[in-house]
PDB file of N, CA and C in Angstrom:
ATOM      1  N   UNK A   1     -53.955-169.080 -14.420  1.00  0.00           N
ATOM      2  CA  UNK A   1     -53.465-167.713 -14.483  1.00  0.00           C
ATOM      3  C   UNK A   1     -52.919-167.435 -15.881  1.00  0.00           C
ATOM      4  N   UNK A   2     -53.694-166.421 -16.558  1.00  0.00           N
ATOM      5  CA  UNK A   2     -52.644-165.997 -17.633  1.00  0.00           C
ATOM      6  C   UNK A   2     -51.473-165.223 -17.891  1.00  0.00           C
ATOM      7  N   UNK A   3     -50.339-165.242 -18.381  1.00  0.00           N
ATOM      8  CA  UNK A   3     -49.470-164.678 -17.896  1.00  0.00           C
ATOM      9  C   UNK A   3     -49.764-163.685 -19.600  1.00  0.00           C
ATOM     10  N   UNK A   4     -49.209-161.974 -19.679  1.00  0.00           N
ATOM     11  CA  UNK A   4     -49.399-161.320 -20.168  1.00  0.00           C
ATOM     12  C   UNK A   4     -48.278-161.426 -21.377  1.00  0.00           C
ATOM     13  N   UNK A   5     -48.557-160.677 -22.592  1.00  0.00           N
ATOM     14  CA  UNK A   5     -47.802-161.337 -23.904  1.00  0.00           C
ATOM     15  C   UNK A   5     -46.490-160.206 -23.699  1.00  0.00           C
ATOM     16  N   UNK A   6     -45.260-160.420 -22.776  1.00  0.00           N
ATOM     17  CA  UNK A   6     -44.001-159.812 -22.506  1.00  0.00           C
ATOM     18  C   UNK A   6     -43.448-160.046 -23.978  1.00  0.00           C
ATOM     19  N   UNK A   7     -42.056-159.215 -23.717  1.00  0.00           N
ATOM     20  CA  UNK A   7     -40.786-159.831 -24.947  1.00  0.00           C
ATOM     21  C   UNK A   7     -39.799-159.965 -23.694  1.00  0.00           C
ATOM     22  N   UNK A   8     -38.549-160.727 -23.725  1.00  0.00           N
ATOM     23  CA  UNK A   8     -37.612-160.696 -23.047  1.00  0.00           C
ATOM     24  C   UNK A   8     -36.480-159.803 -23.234  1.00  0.00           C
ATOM     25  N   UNK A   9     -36.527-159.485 -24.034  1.00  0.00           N
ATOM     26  CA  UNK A   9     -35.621-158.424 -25.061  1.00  0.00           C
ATOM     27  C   UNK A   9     -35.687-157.404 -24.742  1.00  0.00           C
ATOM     28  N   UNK A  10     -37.460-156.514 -24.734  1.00  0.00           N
ATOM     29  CA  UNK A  10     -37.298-155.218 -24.636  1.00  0.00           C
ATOM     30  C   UNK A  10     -37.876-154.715 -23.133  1.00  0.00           C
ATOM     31  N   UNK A  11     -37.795-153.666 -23.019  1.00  0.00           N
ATOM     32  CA  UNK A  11     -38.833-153.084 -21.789  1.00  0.00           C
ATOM     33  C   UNK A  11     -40.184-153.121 -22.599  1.00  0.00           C
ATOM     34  N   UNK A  12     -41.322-153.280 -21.640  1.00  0.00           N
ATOM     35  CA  UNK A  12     -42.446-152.472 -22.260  1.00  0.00           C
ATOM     36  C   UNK A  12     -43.132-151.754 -22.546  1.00  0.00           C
ATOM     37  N   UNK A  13     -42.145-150.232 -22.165  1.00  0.00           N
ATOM     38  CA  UNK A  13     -43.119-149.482 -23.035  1.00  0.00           C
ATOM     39  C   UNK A  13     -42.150-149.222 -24.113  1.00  0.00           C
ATOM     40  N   UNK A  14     -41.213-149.412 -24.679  1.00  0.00           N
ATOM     41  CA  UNK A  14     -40.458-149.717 -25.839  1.00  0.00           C
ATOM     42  C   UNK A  14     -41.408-150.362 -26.890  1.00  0.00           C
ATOM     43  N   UNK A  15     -42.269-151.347 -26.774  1.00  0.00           N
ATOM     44  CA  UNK A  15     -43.693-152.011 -26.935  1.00  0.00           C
ATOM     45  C   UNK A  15     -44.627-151.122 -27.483  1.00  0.00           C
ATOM     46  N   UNK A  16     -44.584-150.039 -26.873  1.00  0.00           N
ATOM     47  CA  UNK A  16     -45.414-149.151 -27.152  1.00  0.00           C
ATOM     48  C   UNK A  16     -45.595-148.254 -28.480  1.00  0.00           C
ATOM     49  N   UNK A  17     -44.394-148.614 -29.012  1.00  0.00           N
ATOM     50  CA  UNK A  17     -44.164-147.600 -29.772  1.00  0.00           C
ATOM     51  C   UNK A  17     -45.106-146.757 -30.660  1.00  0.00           C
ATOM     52  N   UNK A  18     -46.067-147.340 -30.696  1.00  0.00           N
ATOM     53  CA  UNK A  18     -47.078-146.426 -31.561  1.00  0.00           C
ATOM     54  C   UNK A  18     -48.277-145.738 -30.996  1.00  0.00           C
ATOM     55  N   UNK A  19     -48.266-146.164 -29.490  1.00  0.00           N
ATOM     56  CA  UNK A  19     -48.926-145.362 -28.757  1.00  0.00           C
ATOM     57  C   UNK A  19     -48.001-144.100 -27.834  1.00  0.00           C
ATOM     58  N   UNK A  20     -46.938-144.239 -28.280  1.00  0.00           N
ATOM     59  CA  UNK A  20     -46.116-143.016 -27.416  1.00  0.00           C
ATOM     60  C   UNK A  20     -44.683-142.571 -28.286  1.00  0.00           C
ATOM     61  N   UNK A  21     -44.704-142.566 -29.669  1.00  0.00           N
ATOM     62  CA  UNK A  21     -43.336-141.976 -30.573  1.00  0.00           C
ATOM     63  C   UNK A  21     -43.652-140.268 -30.500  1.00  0.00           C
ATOM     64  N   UNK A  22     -43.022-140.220 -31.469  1.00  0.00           N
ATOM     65  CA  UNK A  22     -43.061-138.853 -31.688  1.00  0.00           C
ATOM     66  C   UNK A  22     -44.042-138.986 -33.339  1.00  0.00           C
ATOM     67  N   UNK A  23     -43.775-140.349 -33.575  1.00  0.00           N
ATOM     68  CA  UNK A  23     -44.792-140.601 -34.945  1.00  0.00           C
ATOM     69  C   UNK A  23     -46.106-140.282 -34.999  1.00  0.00           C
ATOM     70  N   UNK A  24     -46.591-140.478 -33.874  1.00  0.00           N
ATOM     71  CA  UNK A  24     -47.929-139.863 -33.992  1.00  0.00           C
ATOM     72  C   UNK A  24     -48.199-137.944 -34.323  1.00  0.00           C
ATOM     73  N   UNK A  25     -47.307-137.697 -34.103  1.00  0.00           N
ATOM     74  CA  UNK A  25     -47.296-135.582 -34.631  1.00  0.00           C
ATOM     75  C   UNK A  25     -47.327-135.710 -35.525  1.00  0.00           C
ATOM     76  N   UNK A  26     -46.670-136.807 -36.684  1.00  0.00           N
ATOM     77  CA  UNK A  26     -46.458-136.097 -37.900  1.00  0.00           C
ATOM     78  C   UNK A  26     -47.685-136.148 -38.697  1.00  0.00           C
ATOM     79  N   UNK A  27     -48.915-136.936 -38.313  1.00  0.00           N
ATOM     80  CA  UNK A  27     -49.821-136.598 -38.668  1.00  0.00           C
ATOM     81  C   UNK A  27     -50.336-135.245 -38.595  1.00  0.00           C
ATOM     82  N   UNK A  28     -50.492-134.803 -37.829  1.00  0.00           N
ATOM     83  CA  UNK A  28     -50.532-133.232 -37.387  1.00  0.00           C
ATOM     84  C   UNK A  28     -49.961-132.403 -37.740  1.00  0.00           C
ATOM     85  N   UNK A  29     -48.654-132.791 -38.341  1.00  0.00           N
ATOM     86  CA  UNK A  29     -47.825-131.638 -38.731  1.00  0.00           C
ATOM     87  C   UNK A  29     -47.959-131.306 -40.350  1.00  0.00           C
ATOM     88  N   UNK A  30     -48.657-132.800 -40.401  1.00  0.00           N
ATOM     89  CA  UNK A  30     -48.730-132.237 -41.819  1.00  0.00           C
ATOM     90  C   UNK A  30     -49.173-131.338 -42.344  1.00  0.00           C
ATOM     91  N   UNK A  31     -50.197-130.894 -41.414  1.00  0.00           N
ATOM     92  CA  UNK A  31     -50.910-129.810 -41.854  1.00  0.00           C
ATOM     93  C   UNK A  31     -50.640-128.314 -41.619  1.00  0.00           C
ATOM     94  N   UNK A  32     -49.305-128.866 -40.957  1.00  0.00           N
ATOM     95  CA  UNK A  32     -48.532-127.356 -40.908  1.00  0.00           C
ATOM     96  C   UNK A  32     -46.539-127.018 -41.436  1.00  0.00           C
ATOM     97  N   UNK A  33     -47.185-126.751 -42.533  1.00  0.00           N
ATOM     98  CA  UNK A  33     -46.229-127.062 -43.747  1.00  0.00           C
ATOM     99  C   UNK A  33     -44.674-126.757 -42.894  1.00  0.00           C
ATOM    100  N   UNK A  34     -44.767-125.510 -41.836  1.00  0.00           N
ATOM    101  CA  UNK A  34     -43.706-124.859 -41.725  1.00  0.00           C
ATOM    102  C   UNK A  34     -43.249-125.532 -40.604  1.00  0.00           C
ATOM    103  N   UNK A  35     -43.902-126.270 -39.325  1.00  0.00           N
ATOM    104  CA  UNK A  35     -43.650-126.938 -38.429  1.00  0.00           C
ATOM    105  C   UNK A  35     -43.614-128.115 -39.198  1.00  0.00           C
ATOM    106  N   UNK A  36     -43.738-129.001 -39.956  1.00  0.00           N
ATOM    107  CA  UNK A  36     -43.444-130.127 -40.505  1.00  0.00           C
ATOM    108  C   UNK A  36     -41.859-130.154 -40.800  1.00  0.00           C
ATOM    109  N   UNK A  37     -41.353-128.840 -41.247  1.00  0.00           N
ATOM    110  CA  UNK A  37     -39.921-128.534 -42.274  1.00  0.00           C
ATOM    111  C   UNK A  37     -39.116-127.899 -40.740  1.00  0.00           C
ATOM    112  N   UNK A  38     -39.604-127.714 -39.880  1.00  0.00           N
ATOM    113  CA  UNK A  38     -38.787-127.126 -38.980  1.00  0.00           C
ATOM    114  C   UNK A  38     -38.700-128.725 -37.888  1.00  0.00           C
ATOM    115  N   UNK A  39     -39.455-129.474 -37.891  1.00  0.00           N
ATOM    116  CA  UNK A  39     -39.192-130.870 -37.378  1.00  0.00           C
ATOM    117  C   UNK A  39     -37.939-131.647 -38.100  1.00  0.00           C
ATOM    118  N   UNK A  40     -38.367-131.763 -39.130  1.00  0.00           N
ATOM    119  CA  UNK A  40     -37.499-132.742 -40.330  1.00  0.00           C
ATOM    120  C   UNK A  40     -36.497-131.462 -40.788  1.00  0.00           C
ATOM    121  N   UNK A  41     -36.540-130.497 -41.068  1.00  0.00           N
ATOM    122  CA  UNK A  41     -34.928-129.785 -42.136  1.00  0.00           C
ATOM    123  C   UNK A  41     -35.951-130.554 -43.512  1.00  0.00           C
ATOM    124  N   UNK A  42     -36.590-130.881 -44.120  1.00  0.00           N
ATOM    125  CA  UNK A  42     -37.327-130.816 -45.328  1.00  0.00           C
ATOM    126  C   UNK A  42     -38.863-130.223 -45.398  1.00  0.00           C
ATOM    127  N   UNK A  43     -38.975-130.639 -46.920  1.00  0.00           N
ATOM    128  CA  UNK A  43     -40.961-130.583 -46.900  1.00  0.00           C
ATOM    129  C   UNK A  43     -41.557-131.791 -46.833  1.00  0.00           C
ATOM    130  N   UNK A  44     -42.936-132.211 -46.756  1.00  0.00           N
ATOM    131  CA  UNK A  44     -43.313-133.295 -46.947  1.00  0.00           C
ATOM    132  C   UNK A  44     -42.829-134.170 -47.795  1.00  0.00           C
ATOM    133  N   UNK A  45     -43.039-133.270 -49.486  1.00  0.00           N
ATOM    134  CA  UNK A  45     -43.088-134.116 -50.490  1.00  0.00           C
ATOM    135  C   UNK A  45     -41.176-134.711 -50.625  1.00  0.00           C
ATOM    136  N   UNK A  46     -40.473-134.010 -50.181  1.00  0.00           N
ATOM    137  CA  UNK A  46     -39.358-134.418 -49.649  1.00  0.00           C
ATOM    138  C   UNK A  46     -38.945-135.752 -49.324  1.00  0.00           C
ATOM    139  N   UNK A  47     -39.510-135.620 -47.976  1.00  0.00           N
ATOM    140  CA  UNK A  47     -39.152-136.918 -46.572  1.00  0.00           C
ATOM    141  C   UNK A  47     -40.169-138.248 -47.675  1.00  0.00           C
ATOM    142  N   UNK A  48     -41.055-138.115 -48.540  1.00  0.00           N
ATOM    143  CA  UNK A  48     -41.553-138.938 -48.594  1.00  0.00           C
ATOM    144  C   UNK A  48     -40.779-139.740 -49.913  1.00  0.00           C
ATOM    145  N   UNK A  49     -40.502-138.821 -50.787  1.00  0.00           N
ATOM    146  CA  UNK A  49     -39.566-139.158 -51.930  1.00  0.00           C
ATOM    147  C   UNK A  49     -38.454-140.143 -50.949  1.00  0.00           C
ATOM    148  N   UNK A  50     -37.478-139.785 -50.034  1.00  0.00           N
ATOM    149  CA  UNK A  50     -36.440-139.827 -49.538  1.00  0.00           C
ATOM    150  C   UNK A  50     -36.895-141.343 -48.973  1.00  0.00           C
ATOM    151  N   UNK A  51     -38.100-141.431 -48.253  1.00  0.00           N
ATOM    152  CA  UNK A  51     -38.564-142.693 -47.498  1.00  0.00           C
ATOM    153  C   UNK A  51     -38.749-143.681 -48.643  1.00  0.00           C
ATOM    154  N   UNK A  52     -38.935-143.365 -50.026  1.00  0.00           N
ATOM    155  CA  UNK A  52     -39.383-144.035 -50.723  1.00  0.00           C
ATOM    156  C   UNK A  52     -38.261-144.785 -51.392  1.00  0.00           C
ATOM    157  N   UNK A  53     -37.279-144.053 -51.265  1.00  0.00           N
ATOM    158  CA  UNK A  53     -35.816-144.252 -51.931  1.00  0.00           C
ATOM    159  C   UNK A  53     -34.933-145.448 -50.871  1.00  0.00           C
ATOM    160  N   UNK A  54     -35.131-145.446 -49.785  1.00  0.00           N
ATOM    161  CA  UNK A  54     -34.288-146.034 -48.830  1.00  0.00           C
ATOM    162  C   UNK A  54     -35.867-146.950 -48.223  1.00  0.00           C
ATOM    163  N   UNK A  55     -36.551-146.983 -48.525  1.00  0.00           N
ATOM    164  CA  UNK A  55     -37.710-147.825 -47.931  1.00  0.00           C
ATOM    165  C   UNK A  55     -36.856-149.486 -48.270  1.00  0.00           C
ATOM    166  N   UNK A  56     -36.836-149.942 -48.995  1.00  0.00           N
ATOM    167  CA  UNK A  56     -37.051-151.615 -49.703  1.00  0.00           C
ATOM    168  C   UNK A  56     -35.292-151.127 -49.537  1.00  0.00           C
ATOM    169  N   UNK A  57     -34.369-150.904 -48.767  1.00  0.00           N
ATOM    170  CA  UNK A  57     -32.767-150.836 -48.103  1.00  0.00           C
ATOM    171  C   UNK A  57     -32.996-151.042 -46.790  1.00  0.00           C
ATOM    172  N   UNK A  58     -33.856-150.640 -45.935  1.00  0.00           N
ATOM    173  CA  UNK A  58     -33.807-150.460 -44.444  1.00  0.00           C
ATOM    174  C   UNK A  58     -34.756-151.568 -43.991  1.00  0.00           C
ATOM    175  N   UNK A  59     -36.010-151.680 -44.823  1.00  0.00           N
ATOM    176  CA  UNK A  59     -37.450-152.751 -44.435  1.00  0.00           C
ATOM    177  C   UNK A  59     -36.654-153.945 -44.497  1.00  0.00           C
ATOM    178  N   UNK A  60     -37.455-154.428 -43.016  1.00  0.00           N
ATOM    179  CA  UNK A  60     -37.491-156.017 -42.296  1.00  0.00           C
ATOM    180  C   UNK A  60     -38.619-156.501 -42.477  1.00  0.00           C
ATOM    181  N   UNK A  61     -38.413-157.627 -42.206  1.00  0.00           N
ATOM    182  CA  UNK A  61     -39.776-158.108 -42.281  1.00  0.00           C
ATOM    183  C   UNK A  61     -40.444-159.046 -40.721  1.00  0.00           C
ATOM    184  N   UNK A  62     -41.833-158.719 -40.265  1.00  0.00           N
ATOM    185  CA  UNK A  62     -42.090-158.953 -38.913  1.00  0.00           C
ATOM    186  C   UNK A  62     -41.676-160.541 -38.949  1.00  0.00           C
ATOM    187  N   UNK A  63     -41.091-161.038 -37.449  1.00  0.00           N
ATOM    188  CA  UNK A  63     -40.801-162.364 -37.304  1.00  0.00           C
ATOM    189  C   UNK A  63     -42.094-163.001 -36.471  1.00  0.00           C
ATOM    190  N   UNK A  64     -41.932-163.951 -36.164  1.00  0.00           N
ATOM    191  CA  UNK A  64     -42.954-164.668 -35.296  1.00  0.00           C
ATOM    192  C   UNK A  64     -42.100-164.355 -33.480  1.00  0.00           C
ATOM    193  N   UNK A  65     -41.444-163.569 -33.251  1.00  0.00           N
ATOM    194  CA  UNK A  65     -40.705-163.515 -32.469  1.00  0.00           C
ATOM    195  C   UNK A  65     -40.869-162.032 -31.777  1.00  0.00           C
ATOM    196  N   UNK A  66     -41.165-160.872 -32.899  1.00  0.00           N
ATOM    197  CA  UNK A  66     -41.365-159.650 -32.490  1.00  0.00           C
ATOM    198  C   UNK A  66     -41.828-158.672 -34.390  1.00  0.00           C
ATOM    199  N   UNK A  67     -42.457-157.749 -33.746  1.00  0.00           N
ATOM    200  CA  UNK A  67     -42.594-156.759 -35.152  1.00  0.00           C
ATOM    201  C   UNK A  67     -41.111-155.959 -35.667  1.00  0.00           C
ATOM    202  N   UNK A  68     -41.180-155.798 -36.840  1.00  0.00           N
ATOM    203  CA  UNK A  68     -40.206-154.780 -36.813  1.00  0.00           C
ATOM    204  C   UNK A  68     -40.258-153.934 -37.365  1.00  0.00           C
ATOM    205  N   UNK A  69     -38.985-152.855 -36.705  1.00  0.00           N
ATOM    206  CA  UNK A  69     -39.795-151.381 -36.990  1.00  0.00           C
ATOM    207  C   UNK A  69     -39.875-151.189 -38.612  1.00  0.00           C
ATOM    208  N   UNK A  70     -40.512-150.048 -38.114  1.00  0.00           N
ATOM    209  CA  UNK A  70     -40.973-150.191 -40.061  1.00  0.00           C
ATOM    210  C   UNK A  70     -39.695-148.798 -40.590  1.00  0.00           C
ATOM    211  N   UNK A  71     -39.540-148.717 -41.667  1.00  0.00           N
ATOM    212  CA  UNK A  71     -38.444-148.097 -42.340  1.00  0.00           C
ATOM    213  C   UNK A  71     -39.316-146.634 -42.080  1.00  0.00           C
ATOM    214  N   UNK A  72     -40.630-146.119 -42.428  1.00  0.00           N
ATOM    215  CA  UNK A  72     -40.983-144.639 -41.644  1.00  0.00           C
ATOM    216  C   UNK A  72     -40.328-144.493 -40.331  1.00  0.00           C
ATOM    217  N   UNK A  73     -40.379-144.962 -39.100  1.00  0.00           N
ATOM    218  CA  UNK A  73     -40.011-145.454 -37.778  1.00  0.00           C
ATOM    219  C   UNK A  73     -38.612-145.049 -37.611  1.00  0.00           C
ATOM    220  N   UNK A  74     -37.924-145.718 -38.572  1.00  0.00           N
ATOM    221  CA  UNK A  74     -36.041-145.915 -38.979  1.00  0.00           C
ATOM    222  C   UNK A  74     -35.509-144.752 -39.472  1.00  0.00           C
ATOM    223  N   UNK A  75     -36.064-144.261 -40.322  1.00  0.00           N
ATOM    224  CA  UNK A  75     -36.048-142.623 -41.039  1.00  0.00           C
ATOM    225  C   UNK A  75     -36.530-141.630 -40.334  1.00  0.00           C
ATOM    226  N   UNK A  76     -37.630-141.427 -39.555  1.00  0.00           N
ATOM    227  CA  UNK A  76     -37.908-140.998 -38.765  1.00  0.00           C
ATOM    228  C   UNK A  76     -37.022-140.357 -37.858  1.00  0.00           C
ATOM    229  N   UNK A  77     -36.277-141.317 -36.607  1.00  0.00           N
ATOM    230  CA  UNK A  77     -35.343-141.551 -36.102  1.00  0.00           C
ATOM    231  C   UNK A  77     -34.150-140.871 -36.745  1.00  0.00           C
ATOM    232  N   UNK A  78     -33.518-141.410 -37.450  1.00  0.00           N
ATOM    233  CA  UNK A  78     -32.288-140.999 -38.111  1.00  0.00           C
ATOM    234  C   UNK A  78     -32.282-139.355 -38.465  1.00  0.00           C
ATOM    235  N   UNK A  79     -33.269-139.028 -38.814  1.00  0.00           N
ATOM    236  CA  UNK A  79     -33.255-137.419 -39.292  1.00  0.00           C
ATOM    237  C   UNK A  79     -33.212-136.937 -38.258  1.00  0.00           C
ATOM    238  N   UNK A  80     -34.093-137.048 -36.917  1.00  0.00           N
ATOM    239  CA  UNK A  80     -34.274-136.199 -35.953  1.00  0.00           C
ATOM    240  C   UNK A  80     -32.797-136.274 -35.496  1.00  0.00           C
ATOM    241  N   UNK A  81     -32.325-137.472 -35.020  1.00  0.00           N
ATOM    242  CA  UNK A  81     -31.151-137.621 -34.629  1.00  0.00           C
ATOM    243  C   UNK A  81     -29.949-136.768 -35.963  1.00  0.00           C
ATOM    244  N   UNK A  82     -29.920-136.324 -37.114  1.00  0.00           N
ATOM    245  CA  UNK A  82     -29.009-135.653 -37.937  1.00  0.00           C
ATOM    246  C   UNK A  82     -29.803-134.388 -37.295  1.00  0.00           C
ATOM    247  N   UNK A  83     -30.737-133.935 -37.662  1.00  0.00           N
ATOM    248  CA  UNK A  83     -31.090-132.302 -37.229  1.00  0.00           C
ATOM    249  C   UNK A  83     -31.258-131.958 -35.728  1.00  0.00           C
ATOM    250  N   UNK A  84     -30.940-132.597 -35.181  1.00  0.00           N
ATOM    251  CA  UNK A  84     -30.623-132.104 -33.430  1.00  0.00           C
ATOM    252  C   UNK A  84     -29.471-132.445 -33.189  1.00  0.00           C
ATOM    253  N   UNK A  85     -29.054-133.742 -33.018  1.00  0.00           N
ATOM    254  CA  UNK A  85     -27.644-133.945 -32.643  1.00  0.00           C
ATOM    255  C   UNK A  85     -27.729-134.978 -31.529  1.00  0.00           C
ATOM    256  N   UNK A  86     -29.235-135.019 -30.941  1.00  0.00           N
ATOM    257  CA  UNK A  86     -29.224-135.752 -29.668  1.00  0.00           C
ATOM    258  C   UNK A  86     -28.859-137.008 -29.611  1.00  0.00           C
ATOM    259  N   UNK A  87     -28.421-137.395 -28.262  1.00  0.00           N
ATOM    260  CA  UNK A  87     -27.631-139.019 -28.766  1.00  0.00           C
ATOM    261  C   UNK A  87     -28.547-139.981 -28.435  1.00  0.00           C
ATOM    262  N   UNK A  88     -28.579-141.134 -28.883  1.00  0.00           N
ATOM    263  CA  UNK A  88     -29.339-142.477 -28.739  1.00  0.00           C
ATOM    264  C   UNK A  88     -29.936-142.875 -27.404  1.00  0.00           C
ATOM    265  N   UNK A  89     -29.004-142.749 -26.294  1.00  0.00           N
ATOM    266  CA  UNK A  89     -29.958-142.505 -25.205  1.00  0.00           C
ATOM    267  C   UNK A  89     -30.877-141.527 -25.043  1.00  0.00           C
ATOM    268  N   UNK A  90     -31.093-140.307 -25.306  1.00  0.00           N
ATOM    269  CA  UNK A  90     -31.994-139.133 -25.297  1.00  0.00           C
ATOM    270  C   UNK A  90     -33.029-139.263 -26.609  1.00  0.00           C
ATOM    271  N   UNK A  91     -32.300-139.830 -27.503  1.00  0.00           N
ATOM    272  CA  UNK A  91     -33.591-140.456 -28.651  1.00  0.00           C
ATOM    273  C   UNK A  91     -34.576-141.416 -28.590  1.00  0.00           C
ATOM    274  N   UNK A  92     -34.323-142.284 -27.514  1.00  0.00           N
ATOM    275  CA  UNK A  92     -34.930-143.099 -27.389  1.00  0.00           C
ATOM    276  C   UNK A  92     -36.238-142.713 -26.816  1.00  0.00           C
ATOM    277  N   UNK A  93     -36.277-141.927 -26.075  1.00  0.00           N
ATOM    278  CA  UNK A  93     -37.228-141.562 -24.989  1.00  0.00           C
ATOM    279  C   UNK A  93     -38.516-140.867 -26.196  1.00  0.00           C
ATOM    280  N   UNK A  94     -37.919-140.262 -27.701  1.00  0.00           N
ATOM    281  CA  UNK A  94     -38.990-140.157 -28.479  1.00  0.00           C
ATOM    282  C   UNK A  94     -39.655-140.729 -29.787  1.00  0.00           C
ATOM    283  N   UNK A  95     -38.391-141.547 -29.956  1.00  0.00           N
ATOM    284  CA  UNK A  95     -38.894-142.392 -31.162  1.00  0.00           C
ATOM    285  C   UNK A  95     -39.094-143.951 -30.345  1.00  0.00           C
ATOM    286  N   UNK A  96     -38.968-143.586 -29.175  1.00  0.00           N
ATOM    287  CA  UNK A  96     -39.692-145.251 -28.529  1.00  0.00           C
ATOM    288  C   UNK A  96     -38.942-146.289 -29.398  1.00  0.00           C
ATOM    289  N   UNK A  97     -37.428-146.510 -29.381  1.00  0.00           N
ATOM    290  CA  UNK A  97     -36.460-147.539 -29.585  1.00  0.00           C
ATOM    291  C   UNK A  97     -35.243-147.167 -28.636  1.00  0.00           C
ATOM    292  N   UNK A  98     -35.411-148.839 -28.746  1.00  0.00           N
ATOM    293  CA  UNK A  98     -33.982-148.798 -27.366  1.00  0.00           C
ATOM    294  C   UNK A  98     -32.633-148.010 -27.985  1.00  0.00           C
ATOM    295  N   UNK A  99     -31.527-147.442 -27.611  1.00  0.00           N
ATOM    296  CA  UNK A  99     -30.075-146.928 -27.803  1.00  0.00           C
ATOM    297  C   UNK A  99     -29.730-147.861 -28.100  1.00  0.00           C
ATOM    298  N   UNK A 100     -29.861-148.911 -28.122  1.00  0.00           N
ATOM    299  CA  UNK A 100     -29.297-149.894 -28.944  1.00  0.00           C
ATOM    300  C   UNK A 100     -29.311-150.757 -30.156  1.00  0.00           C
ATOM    301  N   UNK A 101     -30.662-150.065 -30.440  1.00  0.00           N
ATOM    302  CA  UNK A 101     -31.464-150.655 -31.904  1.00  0.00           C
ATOM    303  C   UNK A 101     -31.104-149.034 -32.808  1.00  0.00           C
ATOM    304  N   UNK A 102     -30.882-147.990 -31.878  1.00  0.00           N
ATOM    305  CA  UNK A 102     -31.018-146.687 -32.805  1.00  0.00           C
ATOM    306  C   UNK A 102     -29.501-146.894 -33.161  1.00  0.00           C
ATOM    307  N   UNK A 103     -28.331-147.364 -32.294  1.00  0.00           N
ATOM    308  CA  UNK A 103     -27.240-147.456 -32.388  1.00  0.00           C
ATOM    309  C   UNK A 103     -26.700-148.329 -34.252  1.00  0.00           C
ATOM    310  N   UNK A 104     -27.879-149.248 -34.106  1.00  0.00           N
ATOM    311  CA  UNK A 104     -27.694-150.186 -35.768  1.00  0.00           C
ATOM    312  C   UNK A 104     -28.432-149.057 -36.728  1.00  0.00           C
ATOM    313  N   UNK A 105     -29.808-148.918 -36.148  1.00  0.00           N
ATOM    314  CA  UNK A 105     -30.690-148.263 -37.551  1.00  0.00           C
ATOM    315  C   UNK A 105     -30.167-147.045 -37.616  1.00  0.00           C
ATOM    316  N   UNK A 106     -29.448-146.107 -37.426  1.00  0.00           N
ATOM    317  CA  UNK A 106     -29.103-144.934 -37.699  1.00  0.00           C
ATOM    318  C   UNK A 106     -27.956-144.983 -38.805  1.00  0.00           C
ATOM    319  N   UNK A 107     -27.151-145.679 -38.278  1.00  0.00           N
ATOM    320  CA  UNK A 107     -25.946-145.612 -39.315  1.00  0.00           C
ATOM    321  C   UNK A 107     -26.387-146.719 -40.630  1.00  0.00           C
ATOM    322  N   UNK A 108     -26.987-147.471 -40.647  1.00  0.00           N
ATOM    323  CA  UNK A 108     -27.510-147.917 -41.603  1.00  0.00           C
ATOM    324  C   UNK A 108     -28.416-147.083 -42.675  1.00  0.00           C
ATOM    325  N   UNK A 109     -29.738-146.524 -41.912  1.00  0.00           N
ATOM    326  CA  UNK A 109     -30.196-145.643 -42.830  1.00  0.00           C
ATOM    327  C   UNK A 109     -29.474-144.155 -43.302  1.00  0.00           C
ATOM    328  N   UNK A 110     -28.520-144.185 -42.444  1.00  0.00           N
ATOM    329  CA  UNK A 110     -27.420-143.401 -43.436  1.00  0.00           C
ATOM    330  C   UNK A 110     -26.718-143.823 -44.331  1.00  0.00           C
ATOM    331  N   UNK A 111     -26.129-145.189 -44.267  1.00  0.00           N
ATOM    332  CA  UNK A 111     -26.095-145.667 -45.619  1.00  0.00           C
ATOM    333  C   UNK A 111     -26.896-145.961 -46.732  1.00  0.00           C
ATOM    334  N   UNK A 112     -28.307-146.287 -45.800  1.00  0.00           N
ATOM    335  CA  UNK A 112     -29.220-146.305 -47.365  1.00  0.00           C
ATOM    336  C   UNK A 112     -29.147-145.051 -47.957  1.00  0.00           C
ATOM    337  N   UNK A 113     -29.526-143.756 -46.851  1.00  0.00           N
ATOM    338  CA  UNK A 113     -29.439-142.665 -48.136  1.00  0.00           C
ATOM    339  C   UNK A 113     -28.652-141.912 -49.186  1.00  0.00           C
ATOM    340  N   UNK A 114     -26.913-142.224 -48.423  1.00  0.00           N
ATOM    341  CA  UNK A 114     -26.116-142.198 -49.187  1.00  0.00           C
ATOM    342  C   UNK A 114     -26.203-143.432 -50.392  1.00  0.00           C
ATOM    343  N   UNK A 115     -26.504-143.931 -50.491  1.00  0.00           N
ATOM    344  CA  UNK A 115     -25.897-145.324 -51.567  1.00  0.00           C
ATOM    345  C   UNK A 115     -27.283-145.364 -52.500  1.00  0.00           C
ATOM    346  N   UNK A 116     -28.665-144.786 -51.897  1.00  0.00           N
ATOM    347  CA  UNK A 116     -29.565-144.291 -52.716  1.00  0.00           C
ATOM    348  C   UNK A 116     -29.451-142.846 -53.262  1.00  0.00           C
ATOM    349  N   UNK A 117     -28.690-141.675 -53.050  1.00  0.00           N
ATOM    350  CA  UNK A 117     -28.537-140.978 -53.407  1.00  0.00           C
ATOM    351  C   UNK A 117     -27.826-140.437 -55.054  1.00  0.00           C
TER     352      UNK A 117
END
């Protein structure tokens, strides 16, 4: 019997994350300059400067144990959570990370962008 490749750590569709974020729109949005800036509170060329600035502050690197999220993912997260307000349990459900991983990466990538700023 094979048993299926679990984590003990997370749920699985937490697992999922790239088949069910909210990351997958922003492909889509790109192409709509004004729904892109009404998602994020910026423009593209913005969020990407900004990702670029706090990228190599927030980036992990994958273990043999689990992936990790990537600093788009982390930034991602953190903005939606500054331009709505919603809390870590209710975030989770769209950036597909547990309230308890958004609970570290949020206030962190608020320090990257302050301390890159």
């Amino acid at each position: 019997m094979k048993l299926k490749n679990r984590s003990i750590w997370c749920k699985e569709w937490l697992m999922k994350r790239r088949v069910h974020s909210h990351v997958n729109l922003l492909s889509e949005l790109k192409m709509f300059p004004k729904d892109w800036h009404n998602f994020f509170r910026m423009d593209h060329d913005t969020y990407l400067h900004l990702l670029n600035m706090v990228a190599p502050i927030i980036e992990k690197q994958d273990t043999i144990m689990r992936n990790a999220i990537s600093a788009h993912d982390k930034l991602v997260a953190t903005l939606r959570f500054l331009s709505t307000g919603r809390n870590y349990e209710d975030l989770k459900f769209s950036s597909i990370i547990s309230s308890q991983a958004l609970g570290r990466i949020i206030p962190k990538t608020c320090e990257a962008i302050f301390q890159s700023a």
